[in-house]
N, C-alpha and C. Protein backbone atom coordinates (compact mmCIF):
# COMPACT_ATOMS: atom_id res chain seq x y z
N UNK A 1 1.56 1.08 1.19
CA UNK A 1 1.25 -0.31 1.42
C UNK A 1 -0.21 -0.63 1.13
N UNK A 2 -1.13 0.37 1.61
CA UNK A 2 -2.28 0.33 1.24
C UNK A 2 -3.36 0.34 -0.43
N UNK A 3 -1.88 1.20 -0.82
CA UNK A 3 -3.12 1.84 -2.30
C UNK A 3 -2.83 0.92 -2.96
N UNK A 4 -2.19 -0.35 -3.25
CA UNK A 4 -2.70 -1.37 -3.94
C UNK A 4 -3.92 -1.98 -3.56
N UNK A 5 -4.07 -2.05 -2.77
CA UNK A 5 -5.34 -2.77 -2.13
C UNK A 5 -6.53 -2.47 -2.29
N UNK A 6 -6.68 -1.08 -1.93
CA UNK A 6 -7.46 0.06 -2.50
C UNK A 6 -7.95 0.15 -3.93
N UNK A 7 -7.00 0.25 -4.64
CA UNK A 7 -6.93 0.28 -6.28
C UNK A 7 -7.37 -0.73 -6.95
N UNK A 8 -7.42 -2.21 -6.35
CA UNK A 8 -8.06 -3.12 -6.73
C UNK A 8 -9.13 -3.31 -6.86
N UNK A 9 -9.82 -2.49 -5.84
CA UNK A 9 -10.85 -2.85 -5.11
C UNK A 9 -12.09 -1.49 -5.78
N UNK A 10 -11.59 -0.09 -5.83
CA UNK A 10 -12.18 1.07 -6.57
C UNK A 10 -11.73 1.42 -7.60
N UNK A 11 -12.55 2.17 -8.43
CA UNK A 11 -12.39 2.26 -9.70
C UNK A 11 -11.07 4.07 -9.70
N UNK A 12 -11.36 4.82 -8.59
CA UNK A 12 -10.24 5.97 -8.64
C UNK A 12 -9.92 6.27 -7.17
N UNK A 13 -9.37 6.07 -6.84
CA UNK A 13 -7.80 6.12 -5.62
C UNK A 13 -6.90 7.46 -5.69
N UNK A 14 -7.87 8.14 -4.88
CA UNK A 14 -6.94 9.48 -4.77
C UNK A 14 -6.32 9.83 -3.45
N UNK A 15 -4.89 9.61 -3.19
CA UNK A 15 -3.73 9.44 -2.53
C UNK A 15 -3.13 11.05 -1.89
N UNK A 16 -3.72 11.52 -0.74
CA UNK A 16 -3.78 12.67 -0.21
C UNK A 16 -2.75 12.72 1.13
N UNK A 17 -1.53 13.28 1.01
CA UNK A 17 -0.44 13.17 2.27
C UNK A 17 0.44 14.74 2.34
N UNK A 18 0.58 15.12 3.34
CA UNK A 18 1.10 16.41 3.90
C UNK A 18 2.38 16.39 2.97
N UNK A 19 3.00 15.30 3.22
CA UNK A 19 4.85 14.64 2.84
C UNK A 19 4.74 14.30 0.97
N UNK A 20 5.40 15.34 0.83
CA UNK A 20 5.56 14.80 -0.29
C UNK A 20 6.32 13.29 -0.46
N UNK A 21 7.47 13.44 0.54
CA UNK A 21 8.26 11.84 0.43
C UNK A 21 6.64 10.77 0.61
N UNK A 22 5.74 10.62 0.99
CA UNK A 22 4.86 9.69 1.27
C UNK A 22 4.34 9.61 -0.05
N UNK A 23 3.90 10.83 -0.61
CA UNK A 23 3.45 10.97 -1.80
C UNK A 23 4.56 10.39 -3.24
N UNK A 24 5.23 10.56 -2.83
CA UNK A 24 6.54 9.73 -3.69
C UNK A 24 6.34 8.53 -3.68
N UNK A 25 6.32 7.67 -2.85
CA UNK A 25 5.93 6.74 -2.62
C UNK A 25 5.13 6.00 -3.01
N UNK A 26 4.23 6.46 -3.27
CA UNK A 26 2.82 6.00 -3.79
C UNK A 26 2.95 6.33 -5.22
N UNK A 27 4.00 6.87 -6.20
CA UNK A 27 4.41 6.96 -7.43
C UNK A 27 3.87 5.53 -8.03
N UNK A 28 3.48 5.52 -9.14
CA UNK A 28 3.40 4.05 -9.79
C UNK A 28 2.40 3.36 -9.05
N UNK A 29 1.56 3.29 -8.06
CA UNK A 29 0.89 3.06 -6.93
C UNK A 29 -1.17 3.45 -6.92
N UNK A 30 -0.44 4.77 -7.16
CA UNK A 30 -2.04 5.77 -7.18
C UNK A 30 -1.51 6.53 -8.21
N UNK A 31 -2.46 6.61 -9.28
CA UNK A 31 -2.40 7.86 -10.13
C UNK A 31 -2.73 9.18 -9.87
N UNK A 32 -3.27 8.93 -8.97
CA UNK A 32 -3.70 10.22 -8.38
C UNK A 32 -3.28 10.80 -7.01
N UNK A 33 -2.30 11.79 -6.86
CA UNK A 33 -1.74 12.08 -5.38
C UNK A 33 -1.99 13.38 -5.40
N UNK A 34 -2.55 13.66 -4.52
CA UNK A 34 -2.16 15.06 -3.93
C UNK A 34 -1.94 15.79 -2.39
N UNK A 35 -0.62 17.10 -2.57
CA UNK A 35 -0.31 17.02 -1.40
C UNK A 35 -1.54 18.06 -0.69
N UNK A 36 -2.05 17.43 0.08
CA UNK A 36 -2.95 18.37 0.68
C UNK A 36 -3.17 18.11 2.35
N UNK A 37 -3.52 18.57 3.40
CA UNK A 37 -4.12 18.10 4.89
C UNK A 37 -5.53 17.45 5.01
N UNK A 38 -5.58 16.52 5.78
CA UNK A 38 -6.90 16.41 5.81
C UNK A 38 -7.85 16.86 7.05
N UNK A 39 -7.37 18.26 7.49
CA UNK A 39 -8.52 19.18 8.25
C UNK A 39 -8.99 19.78 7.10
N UNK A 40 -8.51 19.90 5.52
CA UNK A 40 -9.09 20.82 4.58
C UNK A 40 -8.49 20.06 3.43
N UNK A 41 -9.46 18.94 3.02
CA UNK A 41 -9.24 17.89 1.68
C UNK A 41 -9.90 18.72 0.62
N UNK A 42 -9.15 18.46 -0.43
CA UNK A 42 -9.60 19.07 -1.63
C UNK A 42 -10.55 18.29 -2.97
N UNK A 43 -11.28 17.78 -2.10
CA UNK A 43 -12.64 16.92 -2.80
C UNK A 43 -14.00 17.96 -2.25
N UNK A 44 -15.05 17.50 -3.49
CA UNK A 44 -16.11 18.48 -3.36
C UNK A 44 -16.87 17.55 -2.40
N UNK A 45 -17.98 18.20 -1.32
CA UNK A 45 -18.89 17.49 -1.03
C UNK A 45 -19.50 16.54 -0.91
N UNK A 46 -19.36 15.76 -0.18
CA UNK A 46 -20.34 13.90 -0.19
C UNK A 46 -19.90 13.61 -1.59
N UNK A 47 -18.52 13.38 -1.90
CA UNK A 47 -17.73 12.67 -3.02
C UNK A 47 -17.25 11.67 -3.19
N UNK A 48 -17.00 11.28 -1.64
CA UNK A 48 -16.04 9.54 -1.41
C UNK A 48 -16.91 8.79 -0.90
N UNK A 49 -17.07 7.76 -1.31
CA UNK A 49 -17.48 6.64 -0.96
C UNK A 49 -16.25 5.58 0.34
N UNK A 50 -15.53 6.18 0.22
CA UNK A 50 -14.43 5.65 1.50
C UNK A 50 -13.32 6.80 1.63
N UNK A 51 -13.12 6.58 3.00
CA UNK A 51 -11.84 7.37 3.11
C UNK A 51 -11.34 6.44 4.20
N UNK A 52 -10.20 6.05 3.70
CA UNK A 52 -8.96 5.60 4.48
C UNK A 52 -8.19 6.04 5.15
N UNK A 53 -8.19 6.10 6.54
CA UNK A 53 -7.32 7.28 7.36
C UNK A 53 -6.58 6.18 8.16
N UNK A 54 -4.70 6.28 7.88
CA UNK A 54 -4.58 5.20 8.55
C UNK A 54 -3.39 6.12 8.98
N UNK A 55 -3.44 5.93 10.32
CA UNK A 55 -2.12 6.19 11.61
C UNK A 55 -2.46 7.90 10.86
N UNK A 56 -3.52 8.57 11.56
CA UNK A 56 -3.80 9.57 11.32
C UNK A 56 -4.31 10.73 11.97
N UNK A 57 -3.91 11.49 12.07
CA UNK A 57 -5.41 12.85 13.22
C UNK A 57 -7.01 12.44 12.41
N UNK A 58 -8.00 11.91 13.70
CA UNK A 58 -9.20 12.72 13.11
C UNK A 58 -9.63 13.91 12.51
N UNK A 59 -9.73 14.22 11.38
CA UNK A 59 -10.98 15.84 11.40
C UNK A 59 -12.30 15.29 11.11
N UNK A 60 -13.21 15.07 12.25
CA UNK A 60 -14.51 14.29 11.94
C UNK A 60 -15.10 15.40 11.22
N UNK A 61 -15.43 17.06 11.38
CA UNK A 61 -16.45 17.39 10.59
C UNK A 61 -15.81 16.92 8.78
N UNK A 62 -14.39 17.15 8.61
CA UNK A 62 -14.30 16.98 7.29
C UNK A 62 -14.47 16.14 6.88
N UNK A 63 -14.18 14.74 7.51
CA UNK A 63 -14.59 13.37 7.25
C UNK A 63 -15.97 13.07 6.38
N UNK A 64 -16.81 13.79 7.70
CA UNK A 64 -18.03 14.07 7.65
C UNK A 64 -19.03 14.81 5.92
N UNK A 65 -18.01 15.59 5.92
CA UNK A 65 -18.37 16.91 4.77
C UNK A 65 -18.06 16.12 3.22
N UNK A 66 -16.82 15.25 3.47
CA UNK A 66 -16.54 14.65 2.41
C UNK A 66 -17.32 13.07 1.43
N UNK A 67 -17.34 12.64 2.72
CA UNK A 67 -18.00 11.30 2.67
C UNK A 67 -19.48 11.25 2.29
N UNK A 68 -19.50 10.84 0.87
CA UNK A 68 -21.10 10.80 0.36
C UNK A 68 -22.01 9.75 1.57
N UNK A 69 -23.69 9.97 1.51
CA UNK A 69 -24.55 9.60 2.37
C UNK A 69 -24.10 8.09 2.30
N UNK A 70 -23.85 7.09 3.51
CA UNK A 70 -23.56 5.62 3.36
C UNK A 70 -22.22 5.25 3.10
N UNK A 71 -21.44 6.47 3.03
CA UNK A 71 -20.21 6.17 2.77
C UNK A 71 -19.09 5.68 4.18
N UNK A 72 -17.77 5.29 3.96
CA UNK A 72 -17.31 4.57 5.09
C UNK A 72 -16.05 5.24 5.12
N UNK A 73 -15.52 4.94 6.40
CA UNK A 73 -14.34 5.29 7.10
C UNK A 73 -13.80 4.40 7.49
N UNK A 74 -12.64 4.16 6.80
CA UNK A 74 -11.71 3.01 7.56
C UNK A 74 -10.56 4.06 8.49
N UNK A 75 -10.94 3.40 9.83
CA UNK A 75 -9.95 3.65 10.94
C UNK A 75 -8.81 2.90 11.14
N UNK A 76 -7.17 3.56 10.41
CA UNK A 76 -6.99 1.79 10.97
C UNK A 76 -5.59 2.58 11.64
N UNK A 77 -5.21 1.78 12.70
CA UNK A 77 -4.26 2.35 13.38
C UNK A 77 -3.19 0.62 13.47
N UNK A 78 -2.05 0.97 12.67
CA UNK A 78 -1.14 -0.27 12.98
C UNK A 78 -0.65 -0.61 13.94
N UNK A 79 -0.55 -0.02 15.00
CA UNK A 79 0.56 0.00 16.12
C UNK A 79 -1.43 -0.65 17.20
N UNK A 80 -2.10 -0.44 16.58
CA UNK A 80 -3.58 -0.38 17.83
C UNK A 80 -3.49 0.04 19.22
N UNK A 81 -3.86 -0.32 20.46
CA UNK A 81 -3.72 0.57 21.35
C UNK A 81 -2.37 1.38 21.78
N UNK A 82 -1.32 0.61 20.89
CA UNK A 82 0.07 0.99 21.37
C UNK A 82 0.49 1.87 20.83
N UNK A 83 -0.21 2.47 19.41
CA UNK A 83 -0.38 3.79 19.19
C UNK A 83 -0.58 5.12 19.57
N UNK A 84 0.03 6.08 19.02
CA UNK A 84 -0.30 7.23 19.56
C UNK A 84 -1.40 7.90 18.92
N UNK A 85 -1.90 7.43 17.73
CA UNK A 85 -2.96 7.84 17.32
C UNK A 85 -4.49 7.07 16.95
N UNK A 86 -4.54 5.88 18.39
CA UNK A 86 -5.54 5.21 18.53
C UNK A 86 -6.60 6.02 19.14
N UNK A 87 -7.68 5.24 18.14
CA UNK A 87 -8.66 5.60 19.01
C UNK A 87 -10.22 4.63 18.77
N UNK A 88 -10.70 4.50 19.88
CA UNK A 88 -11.70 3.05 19.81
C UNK A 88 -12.40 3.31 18.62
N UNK A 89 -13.16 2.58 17.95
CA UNK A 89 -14.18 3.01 17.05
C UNK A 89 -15.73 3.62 17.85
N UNK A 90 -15.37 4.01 19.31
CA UNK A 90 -17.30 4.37 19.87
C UNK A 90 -16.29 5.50 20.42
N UNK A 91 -15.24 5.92 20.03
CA UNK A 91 -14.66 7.16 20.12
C UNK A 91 -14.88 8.41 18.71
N UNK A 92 -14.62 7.68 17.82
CA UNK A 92 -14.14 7.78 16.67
C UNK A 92 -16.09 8.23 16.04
N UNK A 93 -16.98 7.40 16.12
CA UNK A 93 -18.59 7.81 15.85
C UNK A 93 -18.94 8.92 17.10
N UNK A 94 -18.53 8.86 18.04
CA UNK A 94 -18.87 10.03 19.01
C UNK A 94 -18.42 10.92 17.98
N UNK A 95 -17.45 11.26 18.04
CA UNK A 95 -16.77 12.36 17.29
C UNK A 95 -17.64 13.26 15.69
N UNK A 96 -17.92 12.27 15.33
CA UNK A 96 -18.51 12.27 14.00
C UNK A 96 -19.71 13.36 13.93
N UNK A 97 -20.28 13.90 13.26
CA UNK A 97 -21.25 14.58 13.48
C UNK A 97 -22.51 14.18 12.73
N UNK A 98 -23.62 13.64 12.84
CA UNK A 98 -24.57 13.16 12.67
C UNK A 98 -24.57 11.61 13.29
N UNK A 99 -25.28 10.59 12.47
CA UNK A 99 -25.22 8.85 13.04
C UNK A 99 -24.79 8.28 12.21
N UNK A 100 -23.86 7.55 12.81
CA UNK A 100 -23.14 6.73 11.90
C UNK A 100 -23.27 4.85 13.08
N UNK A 101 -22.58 3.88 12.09
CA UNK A 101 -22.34 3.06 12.63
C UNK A 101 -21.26 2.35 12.77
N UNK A 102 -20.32 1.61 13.57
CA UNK A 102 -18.88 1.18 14.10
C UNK A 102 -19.09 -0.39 13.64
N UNK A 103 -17.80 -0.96 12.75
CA UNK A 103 -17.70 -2.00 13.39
C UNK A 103 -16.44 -2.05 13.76
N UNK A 104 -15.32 -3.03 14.54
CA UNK A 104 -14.15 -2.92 14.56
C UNK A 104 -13.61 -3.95 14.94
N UNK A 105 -12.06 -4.12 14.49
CA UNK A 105 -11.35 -6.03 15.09
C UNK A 105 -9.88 -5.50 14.89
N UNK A 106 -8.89 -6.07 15.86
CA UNK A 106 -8.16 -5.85 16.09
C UNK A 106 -7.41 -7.73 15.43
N UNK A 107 -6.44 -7.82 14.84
CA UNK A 107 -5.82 -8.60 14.58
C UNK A 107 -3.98 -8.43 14.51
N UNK A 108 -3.44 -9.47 15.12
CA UNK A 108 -1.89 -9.73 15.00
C UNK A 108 -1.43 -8.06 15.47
N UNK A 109 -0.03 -8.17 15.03
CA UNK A 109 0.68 -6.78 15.54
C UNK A 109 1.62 -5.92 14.28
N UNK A 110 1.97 -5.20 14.41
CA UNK A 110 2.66 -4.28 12.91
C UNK A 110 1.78 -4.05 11.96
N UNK A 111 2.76 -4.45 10.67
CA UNK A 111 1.81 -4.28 9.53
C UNK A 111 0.50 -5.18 9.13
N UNK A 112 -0.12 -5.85 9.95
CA UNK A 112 -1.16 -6.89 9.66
C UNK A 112 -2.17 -6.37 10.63
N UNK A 113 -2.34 -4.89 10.12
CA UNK A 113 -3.87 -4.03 10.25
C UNK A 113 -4.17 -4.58 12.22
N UNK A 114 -3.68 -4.24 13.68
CA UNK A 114 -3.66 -4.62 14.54
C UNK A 114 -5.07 -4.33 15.15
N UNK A 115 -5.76 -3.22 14.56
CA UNK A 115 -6.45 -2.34 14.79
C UNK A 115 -7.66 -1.35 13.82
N UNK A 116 -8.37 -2.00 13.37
CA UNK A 116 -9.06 -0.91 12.27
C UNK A 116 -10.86 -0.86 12.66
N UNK A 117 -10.98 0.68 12.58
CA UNK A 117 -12.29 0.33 12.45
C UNK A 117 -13.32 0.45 11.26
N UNK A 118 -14.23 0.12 10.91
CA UNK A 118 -14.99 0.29 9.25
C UNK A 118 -16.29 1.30 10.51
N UNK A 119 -16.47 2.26 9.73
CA UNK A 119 -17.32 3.40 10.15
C UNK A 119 -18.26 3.99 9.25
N UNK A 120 -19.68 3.48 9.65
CA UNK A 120 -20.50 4.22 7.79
C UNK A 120 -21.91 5.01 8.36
N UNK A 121 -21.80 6.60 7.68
CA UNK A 121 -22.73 6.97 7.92
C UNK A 121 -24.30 6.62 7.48
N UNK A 122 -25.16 6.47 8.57
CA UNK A 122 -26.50 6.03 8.39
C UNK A 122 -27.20 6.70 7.26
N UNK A 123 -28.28 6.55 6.90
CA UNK A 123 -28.62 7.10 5.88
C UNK A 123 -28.78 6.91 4.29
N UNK A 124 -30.31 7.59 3.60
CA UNK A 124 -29.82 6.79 2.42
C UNK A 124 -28.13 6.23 1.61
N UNK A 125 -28.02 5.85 1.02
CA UNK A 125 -26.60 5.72 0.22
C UNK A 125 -26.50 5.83 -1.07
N UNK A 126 -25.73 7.15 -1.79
CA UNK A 126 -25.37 6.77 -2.63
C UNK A 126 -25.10 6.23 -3.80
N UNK A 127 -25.12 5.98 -4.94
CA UNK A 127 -24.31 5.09 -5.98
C UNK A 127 -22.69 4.43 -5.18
N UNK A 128 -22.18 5.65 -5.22
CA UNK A 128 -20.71 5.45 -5.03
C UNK A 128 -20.25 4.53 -3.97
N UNK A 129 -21.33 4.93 -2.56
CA UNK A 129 -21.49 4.22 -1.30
C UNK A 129 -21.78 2.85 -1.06
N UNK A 130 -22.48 3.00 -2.24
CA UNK A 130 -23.14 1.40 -2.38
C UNK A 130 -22.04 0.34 -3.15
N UNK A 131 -21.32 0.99 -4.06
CA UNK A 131 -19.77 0.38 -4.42
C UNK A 131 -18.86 0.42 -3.37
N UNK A 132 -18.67 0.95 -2.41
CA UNK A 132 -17.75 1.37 -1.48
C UNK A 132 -18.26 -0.19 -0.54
N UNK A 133 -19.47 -0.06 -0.03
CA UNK A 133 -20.03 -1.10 1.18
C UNK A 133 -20.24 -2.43 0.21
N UNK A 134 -20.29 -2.67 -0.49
CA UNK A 134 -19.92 -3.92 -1.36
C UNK A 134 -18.70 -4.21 -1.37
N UNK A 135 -17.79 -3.27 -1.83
CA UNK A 135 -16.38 -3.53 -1.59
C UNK A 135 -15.71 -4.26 -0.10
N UNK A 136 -16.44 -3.80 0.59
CA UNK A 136 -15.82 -3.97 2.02
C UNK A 136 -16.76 -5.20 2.85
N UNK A 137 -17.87 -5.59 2.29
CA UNK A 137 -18.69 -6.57 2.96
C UNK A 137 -18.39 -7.00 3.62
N UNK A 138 -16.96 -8.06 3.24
CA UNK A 138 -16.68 -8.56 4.16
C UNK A 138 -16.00 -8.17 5.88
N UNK A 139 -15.42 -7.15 5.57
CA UNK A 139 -15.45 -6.02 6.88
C UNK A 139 -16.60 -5.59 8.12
N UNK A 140 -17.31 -5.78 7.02
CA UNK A 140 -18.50 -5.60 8.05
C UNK A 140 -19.46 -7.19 9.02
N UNK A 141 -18.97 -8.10 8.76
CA UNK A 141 -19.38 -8.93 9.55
C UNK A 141 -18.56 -9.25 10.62
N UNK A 142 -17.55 -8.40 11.17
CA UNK A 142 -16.89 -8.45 12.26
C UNK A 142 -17.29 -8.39 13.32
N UNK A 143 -17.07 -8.48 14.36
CA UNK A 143 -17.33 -7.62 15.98
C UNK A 143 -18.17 -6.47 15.71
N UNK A 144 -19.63 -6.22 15.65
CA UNK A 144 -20.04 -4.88 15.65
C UNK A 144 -19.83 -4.09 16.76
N UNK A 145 -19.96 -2.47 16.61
CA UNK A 145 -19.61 -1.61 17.86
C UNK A 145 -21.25 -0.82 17.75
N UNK A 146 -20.97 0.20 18.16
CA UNK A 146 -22.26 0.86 18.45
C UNK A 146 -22.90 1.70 17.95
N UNK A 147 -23.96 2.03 17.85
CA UNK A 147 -24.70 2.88 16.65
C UNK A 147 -24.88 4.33 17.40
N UNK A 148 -24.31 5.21 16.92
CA UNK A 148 -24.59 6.61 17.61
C UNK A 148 -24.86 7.53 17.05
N UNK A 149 -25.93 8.77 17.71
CA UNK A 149 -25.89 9.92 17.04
C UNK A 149 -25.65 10.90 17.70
N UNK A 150 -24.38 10.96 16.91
CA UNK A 150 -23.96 12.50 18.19
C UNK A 150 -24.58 13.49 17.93
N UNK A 151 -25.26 14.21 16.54
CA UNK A 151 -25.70 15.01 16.45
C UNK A 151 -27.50 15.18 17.87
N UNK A 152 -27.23 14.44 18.19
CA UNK A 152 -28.69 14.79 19.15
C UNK A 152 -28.33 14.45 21.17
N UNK A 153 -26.71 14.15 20.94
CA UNK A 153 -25.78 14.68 22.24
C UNK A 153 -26.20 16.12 22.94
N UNK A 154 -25.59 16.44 24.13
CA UNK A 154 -25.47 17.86 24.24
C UNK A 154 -24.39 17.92 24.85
């Protein structure tokens, strides 16, 4: 439902699901699928400028490992608190390892995104990042959440 949206919006859309049936799915959709997990994505280093994790497990360090400097995380959980795999966006930057920043808005119920958060690590940005946070601008003038650095937690 998503990678049209996506695909419009970036220039390469690479479509990463455990299920191959999901990955089927996205046939004709994303040119690019692969079946892989995302505790161990098969992109090199600070490569994405977004990653879309929707109705998903966190792996914040990989998140982390993958996502070039300035790059973003869309959180989006459809079902939102009524989910089993919600989680606030000042949950979701705790988690994270270094500082990042939250924004997040919850709208309508089902498929009309109930719940998402936009998540971008601080720090210079990028080329790619800087296409990524242009892309999404408008995302970001929502409800802001909170600026954290977990890396200096104990």
């Amino acid at each position: 439902m998503f990678t049209p949206i996506l695909t419009a919006l970036f220039p390469q859309v690479i479509s990463v699901d455990l299920s191959m049936r999901m990955l089927q799915q996205a046939n004709g959709r994303s040119s690019w699928r692969v079946r892989a997990g995302a505790s161990r994505l098969p992109l090199t280093d600070a490569s994405g400028a977004v990653i879309a994790a929707i109705d998903m497990l966190l792996f914040p360090a990989e998140t982390a490992r993958v996502l070039a400097p300035g790059g973003v995380l869309l959180w989006i959980n459809q079902f939102g608190c009524y989910g089993p795999l919600h989680l606030p966006a000042a949950t979701v930057v705790e988690a994270l390892p270094g500082t990042w920043q939250a924004t997040e808005a919850e709208a309508g119920w089902g498929y009309s995104l109930p719940h998402w958060s936009g998540v971008q690590r601080s720090g210079p940005r990028t080329q790619a990042a800087r296409h990524g946070r242009s892309r999404f601008s408008g995302f970001w003038r929502r409800r802001p959440s909170e600026s954290h650095d977990s890396s200096s937690t104990s």
